[in-house]
Each structure stands twice: as structure tokens, then as C-alpha cells.
Protein backbone atom coordinates (compact mmCIF):
# COMPACT_ATOMS: atom_id res chain seq x y z
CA UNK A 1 0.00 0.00 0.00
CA UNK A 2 0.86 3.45 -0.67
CA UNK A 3 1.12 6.01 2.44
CA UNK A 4 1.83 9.76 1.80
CA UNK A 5 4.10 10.03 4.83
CA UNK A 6 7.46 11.24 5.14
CA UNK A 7 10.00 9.28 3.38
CA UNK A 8 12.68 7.99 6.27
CA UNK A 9 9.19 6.49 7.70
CA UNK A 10 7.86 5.33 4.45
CA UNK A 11 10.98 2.82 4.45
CA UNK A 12 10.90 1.78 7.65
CA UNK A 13 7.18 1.54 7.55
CA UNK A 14 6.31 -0.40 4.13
CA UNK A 15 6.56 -3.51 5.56
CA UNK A 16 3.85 -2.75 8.19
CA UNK A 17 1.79 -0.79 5.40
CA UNK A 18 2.06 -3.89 3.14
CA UNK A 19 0.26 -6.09 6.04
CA UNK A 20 -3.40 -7.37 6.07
CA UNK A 21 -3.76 -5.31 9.19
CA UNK A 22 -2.88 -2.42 7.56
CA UNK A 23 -5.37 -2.15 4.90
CA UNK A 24 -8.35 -3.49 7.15
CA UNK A 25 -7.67 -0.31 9.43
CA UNK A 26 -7.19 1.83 6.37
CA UNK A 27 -11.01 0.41 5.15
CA UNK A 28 -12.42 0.97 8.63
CA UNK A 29 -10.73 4.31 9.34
CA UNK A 30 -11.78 5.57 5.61
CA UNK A 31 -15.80 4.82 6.23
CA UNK A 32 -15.17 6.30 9.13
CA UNK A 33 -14.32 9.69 7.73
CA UNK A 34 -17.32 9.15 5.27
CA UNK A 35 -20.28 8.35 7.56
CA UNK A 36 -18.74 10.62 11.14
CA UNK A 37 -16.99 13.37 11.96
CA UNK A 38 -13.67 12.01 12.71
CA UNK A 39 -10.16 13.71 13.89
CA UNK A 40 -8.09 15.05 13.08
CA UNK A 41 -8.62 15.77 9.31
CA UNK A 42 -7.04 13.11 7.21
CA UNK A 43 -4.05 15.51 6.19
CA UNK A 44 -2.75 15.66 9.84
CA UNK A 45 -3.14 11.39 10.95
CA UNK A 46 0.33 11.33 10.18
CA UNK A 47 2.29 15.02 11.18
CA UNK A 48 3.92 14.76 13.68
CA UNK A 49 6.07 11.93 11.63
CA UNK A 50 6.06 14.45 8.52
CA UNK A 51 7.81 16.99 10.85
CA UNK A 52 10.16 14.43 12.80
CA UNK A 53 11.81 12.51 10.19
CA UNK A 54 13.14 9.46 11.60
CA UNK A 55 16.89 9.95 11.96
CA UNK A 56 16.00 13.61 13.76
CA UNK A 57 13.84 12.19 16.67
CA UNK A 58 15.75 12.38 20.25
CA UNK A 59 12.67 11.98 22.45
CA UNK A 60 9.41 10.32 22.24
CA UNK A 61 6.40 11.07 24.42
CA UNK A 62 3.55 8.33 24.22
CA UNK A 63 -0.23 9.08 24.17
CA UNK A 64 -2.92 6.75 23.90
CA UNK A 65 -5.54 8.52 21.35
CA UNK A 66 -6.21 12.16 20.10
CA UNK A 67 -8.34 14.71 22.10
CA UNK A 68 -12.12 13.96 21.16
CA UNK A 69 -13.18 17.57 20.77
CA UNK A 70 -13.00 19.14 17.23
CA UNK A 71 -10.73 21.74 17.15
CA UNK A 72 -8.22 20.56 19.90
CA UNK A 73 -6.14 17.95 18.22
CA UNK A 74 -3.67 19.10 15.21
CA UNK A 75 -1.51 15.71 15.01
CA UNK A 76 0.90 15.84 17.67
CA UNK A 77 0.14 14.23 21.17
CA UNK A 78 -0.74 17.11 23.86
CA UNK A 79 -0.62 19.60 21.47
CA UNK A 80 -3.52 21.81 20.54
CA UNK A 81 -3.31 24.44 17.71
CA UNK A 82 -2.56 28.38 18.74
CA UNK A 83 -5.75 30.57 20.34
CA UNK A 84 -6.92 27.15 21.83
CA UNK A 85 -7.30 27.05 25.55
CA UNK A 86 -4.52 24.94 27.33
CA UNK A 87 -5.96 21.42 28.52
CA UNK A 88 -5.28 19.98 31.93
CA UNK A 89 -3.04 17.38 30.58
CA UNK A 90 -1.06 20.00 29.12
CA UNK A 91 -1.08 22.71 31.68
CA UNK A 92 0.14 20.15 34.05
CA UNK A 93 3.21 19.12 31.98
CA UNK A 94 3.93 22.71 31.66
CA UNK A 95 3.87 23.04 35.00
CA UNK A 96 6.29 20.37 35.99
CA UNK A 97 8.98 22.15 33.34
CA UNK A 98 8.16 24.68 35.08
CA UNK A 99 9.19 23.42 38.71
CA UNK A 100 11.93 21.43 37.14
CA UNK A 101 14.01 23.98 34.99
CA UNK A 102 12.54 26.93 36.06
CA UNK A 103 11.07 27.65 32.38
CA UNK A 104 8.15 30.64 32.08
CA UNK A 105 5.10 28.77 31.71
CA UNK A 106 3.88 29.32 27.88
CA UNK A 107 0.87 30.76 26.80
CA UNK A 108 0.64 28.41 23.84
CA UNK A 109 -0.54 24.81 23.91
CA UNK A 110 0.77 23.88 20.25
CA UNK A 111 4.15 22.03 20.49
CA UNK A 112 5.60 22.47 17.11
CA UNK A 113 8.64 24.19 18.48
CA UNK A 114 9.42 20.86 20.51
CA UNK A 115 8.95 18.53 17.36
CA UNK A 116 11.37 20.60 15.28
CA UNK A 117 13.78 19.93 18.00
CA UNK A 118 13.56 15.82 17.91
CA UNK A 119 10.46 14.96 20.64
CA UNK A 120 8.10 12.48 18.70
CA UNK A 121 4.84 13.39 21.29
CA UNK A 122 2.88 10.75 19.52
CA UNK A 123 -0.53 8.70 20.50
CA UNK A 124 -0.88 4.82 20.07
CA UNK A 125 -3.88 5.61 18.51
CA UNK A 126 -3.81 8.00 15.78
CA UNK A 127 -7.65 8.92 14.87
CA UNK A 128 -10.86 9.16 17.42
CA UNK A 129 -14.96 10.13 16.15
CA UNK A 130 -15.54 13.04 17.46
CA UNK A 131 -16.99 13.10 21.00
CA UNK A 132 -16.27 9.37 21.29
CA UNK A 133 -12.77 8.58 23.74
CA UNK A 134 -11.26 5.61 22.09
CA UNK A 135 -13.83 4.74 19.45
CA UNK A 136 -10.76 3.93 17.39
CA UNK A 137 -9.42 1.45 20.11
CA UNK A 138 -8.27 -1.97 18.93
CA UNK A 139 -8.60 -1.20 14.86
CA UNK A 140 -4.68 -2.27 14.38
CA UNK A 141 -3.65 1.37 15.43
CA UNK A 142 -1.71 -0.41 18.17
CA UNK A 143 -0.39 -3.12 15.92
CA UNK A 144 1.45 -0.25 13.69
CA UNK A 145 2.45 2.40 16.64
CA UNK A 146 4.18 -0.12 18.31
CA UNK A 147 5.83 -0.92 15.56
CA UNK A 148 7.17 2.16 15.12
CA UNK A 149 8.37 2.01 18.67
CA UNK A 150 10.38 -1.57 18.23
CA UNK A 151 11.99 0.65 15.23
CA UNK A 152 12.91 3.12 17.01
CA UNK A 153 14.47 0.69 19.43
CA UNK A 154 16.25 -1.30 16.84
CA UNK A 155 17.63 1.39 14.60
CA UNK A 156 18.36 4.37 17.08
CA UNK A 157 20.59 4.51 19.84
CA UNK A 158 20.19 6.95 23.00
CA UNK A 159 16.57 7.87 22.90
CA UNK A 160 14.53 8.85 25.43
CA UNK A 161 11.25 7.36 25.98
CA UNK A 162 8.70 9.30 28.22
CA UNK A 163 5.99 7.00 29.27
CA UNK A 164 3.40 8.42 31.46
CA UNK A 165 -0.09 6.09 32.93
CA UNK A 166 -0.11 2.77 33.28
CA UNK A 167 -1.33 2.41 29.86
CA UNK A 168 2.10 4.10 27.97
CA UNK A 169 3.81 1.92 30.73
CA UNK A 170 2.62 -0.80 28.78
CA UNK A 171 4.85 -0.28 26.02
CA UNK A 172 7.99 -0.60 28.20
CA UNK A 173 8.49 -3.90 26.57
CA UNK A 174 9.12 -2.80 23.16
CA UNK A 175 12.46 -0.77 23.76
CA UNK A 176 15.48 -1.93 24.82
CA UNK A 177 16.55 -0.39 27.78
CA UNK A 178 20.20 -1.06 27.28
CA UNK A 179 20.55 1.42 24.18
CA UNK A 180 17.95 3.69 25.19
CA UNK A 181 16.79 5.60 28.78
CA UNK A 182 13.10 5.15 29.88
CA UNK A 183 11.13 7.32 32.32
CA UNK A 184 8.16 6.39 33.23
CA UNK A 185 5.04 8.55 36.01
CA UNK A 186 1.82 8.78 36.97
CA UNK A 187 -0.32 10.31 33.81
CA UNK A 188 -0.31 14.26 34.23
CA UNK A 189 -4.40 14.59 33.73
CA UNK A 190 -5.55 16.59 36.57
CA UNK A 191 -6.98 12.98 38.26
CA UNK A 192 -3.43 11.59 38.39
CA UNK A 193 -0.34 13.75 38.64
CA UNK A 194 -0.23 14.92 41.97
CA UNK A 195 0.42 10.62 42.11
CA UNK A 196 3.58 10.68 41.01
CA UNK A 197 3.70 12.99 37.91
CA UNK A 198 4.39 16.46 39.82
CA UNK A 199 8.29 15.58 41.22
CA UNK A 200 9.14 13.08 37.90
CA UNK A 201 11.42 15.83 36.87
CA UNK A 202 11.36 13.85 33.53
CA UNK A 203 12.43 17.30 31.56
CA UNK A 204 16.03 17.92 32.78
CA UNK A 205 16.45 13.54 33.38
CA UNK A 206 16.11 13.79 30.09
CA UNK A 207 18.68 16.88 28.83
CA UNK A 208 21.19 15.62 31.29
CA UNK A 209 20.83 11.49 28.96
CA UNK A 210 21.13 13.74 25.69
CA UNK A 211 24.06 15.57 26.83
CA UNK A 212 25.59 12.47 28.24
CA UNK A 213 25.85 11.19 25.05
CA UNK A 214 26.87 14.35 22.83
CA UNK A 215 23.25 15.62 22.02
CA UNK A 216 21.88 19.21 22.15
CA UNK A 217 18.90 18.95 25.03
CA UNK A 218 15.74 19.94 24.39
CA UNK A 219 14.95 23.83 24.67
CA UNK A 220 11.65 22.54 26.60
């Protein structure tokens, strides 16, 4: 199968796009777009990869599935567009860079400036119906995301893998924790990260692996 994505993915992809799976979640995702409203538009399933080429990526933050509300979810886990109000989720992480490197807290929820620098904030899941938390749950998302994350295991050395919530915990398995580091916390919605999230100081663990081995850190 042929998938318009950004070409150091596209070859470490085919092989996954070429699978059964693959094209029974393309079917059910495209009637999906035809009979719902489903997000994000079709252009953006795949951005955050289109502006992280593979080789570029340094850190990757793991979501389960997009915000359900139109308007809120542009591609790139936690992220919402400009002029959108800053979710909890969000506002919470901010806050912990906050306490942790002493950073101004930003006014701006989209996180384009932390893609450009290597952070792959990516959900397991990559498209939700509007309205409708995980209606997209168990279509073979999964089955390719995780992929991507053995890849990025295999092929990279020295990443950084922030998994936060016992279900991004989950994926612990799929990177080897001899080439790579691995932080895991408590989820940072507002029902969970006073349990472990607030204190993780995840931000500057993180700058202090990159610069351990030769890396710029992440202007968070």
C-alpha cells in the first residue's frame, strides 16, 4: 500500500503498510471519515512523523488517542493548535517544566517548536470520532504504533522514551533499555499527577541522557 508520509518512515514503515492489518484499518478508518466526523482531518493522521523525520527524533512522548473535541487535536500528542485554551493534561506538563528547569510557563498549547527539535509526542492511537474517547481502540492502530516504537528501538541509539499512565507503561516492553533511557510517572491529567507525575522531573532527566551522550537537550 501506498502512504503519503514522510519518506525515512515510508521505508521503515512499508513492511507494516504492506500487512493485512494495515489495509483493514485503512477500510475501517476511511468509512469512518465518510459516515462521522472524525479527527483530526485526514491531512494531519500522520504530522507529527512528517515533521520528525526518523533519523532527527531524540525523544518520544507516548499518548494513547487524540483529544475527542474538534478543534483541539492538530496531530501531535498534547498539542492543541494556537488561540486554543490549554488542557489539563497539558497545563500540568507545563507546569512540571516549570518546577523542574525553572522555564516561564507558555501561553501556547501547540508544540511544534518541541517537534522541530527531535520529541516524537505521539498517540498509540492515531484517529478518534468526534466526541467518542477511544472509538478507534483496537482497529490495528496499536499493531502499527508499536511498531514504530520496536523501530525506534532497533535502529536508534540513546533515545529517550517518556511513558506516562499505566497504559504508555505498557509499552515498556518494546524498547530496549540497554541502548535507550526510559522514564516512566503517573499520567499528568488533573486525576493523576499529583500521584507521582508532579516531582518526575522527567524534563532535565532527560537533557542531562542527551548531553551524556553528545546531544543538544531539548529547549523545553
Amino acid at each position: 500500500m501506498n502512504v503519503r508520509i514522510e519518506e525515512s518512515w515510508r521505508k521503515r514503515l512499508q513492511e507494516e503498510f504492506d500487512k493485512p492489518y494495515f489495509a483493514e484499518l485503512v477500510a475501517f478508518v476511511k468509512q469512518e471519515y465518510r459516515q462521522a466526523q472524525v479527527l483530526p482531518p485526514g491531512p494531519l493522521i500522520f504530522r507529527v512523523f512528517n515533521a520528525c523525520p526518523f533519523e532527527q527524533v531524540k525523544v518520544v512522548i507516548l499518548g494513547q488517542d487524540p483529544y475527542p473535541m474538534p478543534g483541539l487535536y492538530d496531530g501531535v500528542c498534547f498539542s492543541v493548535p494556537e488561540g486554543v485554551p490549554i488542557p489539563g493534561s497539558l497545563a500540568n506538563i507545563f507546569q512540571e517544566i516549570h518546577n523542574d528547569l525553572g522555564k516561564a510557563i507558555p501561553t501556547s498549547g501547540n508544540l511544534d517548536r518541541w517537534v522541530a527539535q527531535g520529541v516524537l509526542s505521539m498517540n498509540s492511537v492515531l484517529t478518534v470520532r468526534a466526541y467518542k474517547t477511544g472509538s478507534h481502540r483496537n482497529r490495528g492502530w496499536e499493531t502499527f504504533t508499536d511498531a514504530i516504537i520496536r523501530k525506534l528501538s532497533d535502529e536508534r541509539e540513546h533515545l529517550v522514551f517518556m511513558l506516562w499512565g499505566a497504559y504508555a507503561k505498557e509499552k515498556s516492553h518494546l524498547i530496549d533499555t540497554h541502548k535507550h533511557l526510559i522514564l516512566t510517572a503517573s499520567h499528568p491529567s488533573p486525576r493523576s499527577a499529583e500521584h507521582g507525575f508532579f516531582g518526575c522531573r522527567h524534563f532535565s532527566r532527560a537533557n542531562a541522557y542527551l548531553q551524556e551522550w553528545g546531544m543538544k537537550g531539548i529547549d523545553w
